[in-house]
PDB file of N, CA and C in Angstrom:
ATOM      1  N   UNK A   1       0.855  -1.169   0.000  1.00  0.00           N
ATOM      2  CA  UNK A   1       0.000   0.000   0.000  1.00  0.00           C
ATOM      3  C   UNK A   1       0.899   1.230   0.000  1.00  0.00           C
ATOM      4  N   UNK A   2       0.586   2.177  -0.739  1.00  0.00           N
ATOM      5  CA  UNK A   2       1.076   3.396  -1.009  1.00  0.00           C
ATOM      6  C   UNK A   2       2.910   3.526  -1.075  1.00  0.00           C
ATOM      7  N   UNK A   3       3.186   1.873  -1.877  1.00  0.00           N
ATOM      8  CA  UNK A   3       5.021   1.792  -2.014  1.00  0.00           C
ATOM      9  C   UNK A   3       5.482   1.067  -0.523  1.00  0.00           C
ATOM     10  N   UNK A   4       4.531   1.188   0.242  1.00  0.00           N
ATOM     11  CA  UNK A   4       5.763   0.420   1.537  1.00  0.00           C
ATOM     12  C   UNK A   4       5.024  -0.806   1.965  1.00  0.00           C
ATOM     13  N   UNK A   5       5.825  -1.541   2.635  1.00  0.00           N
ATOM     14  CA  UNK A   5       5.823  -3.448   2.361  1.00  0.00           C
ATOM     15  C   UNK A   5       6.458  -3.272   4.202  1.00  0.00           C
ATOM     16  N   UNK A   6       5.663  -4.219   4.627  1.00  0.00           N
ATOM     17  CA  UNK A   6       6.072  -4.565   6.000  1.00  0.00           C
ATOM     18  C   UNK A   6       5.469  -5.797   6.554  1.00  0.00           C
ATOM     19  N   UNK A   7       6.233  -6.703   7.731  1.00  0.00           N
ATOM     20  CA  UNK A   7       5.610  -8.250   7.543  1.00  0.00           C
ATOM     21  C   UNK A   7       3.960  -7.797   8.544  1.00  0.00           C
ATOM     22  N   UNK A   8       3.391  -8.765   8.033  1.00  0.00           N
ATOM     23  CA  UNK A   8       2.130  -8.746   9.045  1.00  0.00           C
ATOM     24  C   UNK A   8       2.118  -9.924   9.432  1.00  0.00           C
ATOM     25  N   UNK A   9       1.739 -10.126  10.789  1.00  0.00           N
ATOM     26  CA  UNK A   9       1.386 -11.562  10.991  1.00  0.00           C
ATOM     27  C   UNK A   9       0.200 -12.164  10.868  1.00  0.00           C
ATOM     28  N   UNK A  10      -0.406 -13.197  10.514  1.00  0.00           N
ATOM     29  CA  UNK A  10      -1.590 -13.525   9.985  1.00  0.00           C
ATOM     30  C   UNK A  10      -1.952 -14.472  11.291  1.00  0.00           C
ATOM     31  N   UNK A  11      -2.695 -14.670  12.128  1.00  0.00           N
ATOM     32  CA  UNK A  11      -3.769 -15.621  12.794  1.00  0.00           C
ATOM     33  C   UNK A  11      -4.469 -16.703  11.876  1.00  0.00           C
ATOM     34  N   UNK A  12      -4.105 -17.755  12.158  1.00  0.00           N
ATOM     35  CA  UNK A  12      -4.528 -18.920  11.540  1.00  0.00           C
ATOM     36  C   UNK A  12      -6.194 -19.390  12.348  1.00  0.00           C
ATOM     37  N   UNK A  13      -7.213 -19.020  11.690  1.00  0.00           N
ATOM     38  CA  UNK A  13      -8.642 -19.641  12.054  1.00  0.00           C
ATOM     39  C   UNK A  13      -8.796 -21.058  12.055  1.00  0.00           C
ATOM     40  N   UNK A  14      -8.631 -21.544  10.852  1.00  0.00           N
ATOM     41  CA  UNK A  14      -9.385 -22.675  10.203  1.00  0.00           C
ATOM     42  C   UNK A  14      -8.682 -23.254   9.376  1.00  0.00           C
ATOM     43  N   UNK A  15      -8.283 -24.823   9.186  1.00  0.00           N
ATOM     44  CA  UNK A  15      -6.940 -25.586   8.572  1.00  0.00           C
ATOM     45  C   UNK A  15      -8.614 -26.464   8.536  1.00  0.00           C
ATOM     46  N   UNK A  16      -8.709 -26.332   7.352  1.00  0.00           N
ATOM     47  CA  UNK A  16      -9.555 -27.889   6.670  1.00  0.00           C
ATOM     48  C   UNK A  16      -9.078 -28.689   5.839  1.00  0.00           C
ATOM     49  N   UNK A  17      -9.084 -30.232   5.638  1.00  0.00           N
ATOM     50  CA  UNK A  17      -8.458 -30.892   4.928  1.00  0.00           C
ATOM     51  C   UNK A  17      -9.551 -31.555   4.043  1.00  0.00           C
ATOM     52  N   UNK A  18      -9.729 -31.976   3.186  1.00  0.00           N
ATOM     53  CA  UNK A  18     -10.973 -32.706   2.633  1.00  0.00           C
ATOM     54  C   UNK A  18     -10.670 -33.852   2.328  1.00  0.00           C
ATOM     55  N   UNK A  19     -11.055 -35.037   2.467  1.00  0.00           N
ATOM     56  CA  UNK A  19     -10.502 -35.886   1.369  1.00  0.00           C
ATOM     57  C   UNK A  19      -9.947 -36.306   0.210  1.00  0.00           C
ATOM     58  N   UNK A  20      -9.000 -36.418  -0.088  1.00  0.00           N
ATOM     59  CA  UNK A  20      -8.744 -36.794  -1.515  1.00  0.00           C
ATOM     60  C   UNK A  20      -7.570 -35.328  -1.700  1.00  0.00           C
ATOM     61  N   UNK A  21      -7.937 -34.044  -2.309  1.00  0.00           N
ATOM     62  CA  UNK A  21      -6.835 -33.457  -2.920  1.00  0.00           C
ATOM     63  C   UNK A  21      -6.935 -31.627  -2.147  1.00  0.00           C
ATOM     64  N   UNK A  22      -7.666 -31.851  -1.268  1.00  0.00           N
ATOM     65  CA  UNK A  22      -7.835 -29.989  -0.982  1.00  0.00           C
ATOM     66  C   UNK A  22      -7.694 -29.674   0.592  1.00  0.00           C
ATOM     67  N   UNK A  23      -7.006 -28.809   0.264  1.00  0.00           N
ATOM     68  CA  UNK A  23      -6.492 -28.120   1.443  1.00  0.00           C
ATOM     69  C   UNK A  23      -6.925 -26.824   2.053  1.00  0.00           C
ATOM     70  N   UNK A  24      -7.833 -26.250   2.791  1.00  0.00           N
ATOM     71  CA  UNK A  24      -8.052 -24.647   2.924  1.00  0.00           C
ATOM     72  C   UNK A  24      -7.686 -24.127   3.895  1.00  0.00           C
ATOM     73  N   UNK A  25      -7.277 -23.071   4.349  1.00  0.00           N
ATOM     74  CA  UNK A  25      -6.582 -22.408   5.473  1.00  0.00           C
ATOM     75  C   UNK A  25      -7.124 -21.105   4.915  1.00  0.00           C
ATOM     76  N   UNK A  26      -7.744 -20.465   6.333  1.00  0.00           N
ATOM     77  CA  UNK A  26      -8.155 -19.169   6.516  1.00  0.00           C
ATOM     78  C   UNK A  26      -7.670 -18.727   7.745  1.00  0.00           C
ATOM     79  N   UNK A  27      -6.926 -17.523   7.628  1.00  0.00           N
ATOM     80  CA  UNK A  27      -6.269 -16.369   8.143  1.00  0.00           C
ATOM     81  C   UNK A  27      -6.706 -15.063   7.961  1.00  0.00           C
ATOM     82  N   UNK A  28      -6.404 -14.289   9.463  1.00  0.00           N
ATOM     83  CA  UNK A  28      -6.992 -13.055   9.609  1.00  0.00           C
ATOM     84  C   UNK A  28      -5.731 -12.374   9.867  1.00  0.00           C
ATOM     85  N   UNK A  29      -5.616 -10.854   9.588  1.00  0.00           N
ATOM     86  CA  UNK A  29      -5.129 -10.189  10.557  1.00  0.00           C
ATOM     87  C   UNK A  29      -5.687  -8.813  10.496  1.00  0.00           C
ATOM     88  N   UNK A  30      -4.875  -7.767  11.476  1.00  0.00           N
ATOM     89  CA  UNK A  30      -5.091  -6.594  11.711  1.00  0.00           C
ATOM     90  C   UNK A  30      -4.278  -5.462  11.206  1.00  0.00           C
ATOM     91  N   UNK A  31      -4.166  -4.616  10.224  1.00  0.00           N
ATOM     92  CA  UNK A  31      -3.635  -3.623   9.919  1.00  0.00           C
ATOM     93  C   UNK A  31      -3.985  -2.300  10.697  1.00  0.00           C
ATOM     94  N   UNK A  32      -2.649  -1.554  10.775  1.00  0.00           N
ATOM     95  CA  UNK A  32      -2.791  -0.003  10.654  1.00  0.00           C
ATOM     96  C   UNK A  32      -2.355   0.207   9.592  1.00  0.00           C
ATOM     97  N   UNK A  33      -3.732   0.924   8.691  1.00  0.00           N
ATOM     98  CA  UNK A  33      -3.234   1.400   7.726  1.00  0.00           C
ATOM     99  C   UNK A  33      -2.358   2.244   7.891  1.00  0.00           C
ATOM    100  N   UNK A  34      -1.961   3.616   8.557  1.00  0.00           N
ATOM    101  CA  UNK A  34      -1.158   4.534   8.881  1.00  0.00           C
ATOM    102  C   UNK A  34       0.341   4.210   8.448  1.00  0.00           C
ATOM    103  N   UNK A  35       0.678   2.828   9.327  1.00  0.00           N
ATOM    104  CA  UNK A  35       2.160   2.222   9.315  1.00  0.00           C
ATOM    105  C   UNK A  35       2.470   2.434   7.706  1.00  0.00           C
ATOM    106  N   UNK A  36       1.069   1.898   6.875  1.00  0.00           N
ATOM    107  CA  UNK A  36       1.283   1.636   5.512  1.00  0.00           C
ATOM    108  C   UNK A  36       1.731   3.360   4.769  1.00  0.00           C
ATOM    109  N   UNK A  37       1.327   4.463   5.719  1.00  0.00           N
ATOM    110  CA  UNK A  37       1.665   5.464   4.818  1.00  0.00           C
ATOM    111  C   UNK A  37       0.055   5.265   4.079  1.00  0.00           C
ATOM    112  N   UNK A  38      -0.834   5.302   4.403  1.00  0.00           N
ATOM    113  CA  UNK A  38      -2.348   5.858   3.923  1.00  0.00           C
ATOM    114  C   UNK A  38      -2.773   6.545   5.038  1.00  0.00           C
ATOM    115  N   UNK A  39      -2.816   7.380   4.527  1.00  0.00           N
ATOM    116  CA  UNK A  39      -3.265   8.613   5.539  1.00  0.00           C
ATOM    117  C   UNK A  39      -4.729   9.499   5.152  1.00  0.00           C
ATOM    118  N   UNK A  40      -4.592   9.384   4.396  1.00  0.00           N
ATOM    119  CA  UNK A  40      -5.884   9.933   2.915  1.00  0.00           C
ATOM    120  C   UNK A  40      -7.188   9.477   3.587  1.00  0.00           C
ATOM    121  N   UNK A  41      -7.828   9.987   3.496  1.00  0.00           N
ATOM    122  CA  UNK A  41      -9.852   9.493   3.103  1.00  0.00           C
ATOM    123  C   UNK A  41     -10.048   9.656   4.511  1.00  0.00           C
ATOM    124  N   UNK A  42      -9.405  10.151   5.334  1.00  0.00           N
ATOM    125  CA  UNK A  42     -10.311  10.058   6.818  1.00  0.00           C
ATOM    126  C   UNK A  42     -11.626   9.960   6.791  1.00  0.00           C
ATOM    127  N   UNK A  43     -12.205   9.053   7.962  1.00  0.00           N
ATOM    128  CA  UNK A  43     -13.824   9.248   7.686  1.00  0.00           C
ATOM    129  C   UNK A  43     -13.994   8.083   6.802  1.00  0.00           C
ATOM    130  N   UNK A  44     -13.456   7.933   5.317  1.00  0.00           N
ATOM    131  CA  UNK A  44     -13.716   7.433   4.525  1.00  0.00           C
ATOM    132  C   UNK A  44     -13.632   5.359   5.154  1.00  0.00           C
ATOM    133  N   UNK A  45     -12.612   5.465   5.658  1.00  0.00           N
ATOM    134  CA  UNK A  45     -11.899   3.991   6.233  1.00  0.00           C
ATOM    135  C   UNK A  45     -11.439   3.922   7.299  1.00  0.00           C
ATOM    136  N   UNK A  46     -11.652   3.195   8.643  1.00  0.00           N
ATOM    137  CA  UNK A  46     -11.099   3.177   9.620  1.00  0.00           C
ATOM    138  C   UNK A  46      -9.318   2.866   9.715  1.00  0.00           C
ATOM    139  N   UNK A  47      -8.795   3.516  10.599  1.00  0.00           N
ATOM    140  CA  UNK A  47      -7.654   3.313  10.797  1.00  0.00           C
ATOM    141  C   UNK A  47      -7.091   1.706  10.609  1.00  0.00           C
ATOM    142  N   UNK A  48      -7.303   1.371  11.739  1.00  0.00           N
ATOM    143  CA  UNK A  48      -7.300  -0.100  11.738  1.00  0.00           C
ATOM    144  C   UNK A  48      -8.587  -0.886  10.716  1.00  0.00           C
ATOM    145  N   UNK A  49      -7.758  -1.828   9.639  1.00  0.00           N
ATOM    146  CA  UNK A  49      -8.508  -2.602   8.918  1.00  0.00           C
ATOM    147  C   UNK A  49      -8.565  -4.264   8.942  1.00  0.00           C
ATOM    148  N   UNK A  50      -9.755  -5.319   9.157  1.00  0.00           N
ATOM    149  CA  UNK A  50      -9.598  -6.622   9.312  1.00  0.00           C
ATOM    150  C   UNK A  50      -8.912  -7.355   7.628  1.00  0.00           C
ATOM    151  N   UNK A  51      -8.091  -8.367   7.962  1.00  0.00           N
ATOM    152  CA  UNK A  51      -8.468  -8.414   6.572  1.00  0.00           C
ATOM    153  C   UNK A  51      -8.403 -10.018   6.838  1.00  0.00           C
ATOM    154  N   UNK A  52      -9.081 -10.719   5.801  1.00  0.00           N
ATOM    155  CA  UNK A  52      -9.190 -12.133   5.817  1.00  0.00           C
ATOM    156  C   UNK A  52      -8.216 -13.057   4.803  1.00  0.00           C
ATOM    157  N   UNK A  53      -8.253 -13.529   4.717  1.00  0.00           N
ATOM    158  CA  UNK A  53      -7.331 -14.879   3.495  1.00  0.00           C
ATOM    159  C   UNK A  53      -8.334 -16.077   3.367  1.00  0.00           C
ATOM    160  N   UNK A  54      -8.777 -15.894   2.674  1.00  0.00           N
ATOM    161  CA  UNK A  54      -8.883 -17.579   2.365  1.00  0.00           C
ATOM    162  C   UNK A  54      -8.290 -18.430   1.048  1.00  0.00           C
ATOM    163  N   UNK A  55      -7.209 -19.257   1.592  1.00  0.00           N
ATOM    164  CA  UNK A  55      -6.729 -19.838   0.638  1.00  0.00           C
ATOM    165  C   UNK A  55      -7.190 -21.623   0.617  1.00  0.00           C
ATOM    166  N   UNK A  56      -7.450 -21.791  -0.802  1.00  0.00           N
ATOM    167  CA  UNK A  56      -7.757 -23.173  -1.194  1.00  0.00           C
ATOM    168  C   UNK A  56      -6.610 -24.082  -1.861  1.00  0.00           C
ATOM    169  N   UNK A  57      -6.110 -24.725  -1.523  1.00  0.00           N
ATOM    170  CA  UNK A  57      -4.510 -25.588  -2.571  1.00  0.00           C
ATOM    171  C   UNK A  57      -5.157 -26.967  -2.915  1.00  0.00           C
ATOM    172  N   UNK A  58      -4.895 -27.604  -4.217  1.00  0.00           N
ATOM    173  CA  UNK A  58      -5.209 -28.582  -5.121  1.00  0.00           C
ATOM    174  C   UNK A  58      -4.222 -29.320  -5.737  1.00  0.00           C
ATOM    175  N   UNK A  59      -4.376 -30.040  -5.093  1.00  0.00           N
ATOM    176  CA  UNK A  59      -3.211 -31.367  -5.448  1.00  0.00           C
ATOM    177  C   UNK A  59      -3.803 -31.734  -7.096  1.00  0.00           C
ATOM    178  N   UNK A  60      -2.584 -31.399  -7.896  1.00  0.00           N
ATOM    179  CA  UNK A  60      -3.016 -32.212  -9.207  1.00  0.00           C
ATOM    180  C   UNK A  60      -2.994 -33.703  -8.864  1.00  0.00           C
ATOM    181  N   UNK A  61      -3.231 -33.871 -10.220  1.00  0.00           N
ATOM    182  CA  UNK A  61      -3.425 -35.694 -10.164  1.00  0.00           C
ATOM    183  C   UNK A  61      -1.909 -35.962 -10.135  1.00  0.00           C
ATOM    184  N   UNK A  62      -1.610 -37.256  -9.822  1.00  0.00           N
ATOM    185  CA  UNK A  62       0.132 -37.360 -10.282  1.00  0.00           C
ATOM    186  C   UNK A  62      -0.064 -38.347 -11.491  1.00  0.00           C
ATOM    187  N   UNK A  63       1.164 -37.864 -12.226  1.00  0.00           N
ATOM    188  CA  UNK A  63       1.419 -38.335 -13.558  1.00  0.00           C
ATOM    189  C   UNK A  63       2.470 -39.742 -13.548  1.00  0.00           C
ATOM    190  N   UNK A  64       2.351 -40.880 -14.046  1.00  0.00           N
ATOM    191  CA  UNK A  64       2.890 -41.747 -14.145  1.00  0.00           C
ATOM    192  C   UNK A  64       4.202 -41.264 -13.925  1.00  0.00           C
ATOM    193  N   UNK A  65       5.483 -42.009 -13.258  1.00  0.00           N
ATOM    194  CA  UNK A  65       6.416 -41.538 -13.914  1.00  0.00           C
ATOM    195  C   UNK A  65       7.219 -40.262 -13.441  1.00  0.00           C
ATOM    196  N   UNK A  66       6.234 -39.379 -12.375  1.00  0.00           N
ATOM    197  CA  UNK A  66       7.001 -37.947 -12.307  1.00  0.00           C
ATOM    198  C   UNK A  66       7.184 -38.262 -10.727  1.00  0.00           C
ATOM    199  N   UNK A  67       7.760 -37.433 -10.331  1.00  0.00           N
ATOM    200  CA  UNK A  67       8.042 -36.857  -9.022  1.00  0.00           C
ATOM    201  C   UNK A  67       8.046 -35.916  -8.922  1.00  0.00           C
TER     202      UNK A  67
END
């Protein structure tokens, strides 16, 4: 956001596994935007913003032969 990059740490909610090939993990965390250098829109966006992740991963099939 607005050129600057800083680590955030993410809170891990929810690790689901499904059978067979899928994986989902949802993560939250908490920003100050400020840190980010957005300072703009007061009013418009709270300081502090939630933000969520949800990521899904998919095992291809495996192919004869590969590793």
């Amino acid at each position: 956001m607005a050129g600057t990059t800083q680590p955030v740490t993410l809170n891990v909610d929810d690790v689901t596994v499904d059978p067979g090939r899928r994986l989902r993990v949802r993560a939250s965390a908490r920003i100050d935007r400020y840190s980010f250098g957005v300072t703009r829109a007061k009013g418009m966006a709270a300081r502090h913003l939630d933000i969520t992740l949800d990521v899904a991963l998919h095992r291809s099939p495996e192919v004869p032969g590969e590793r």
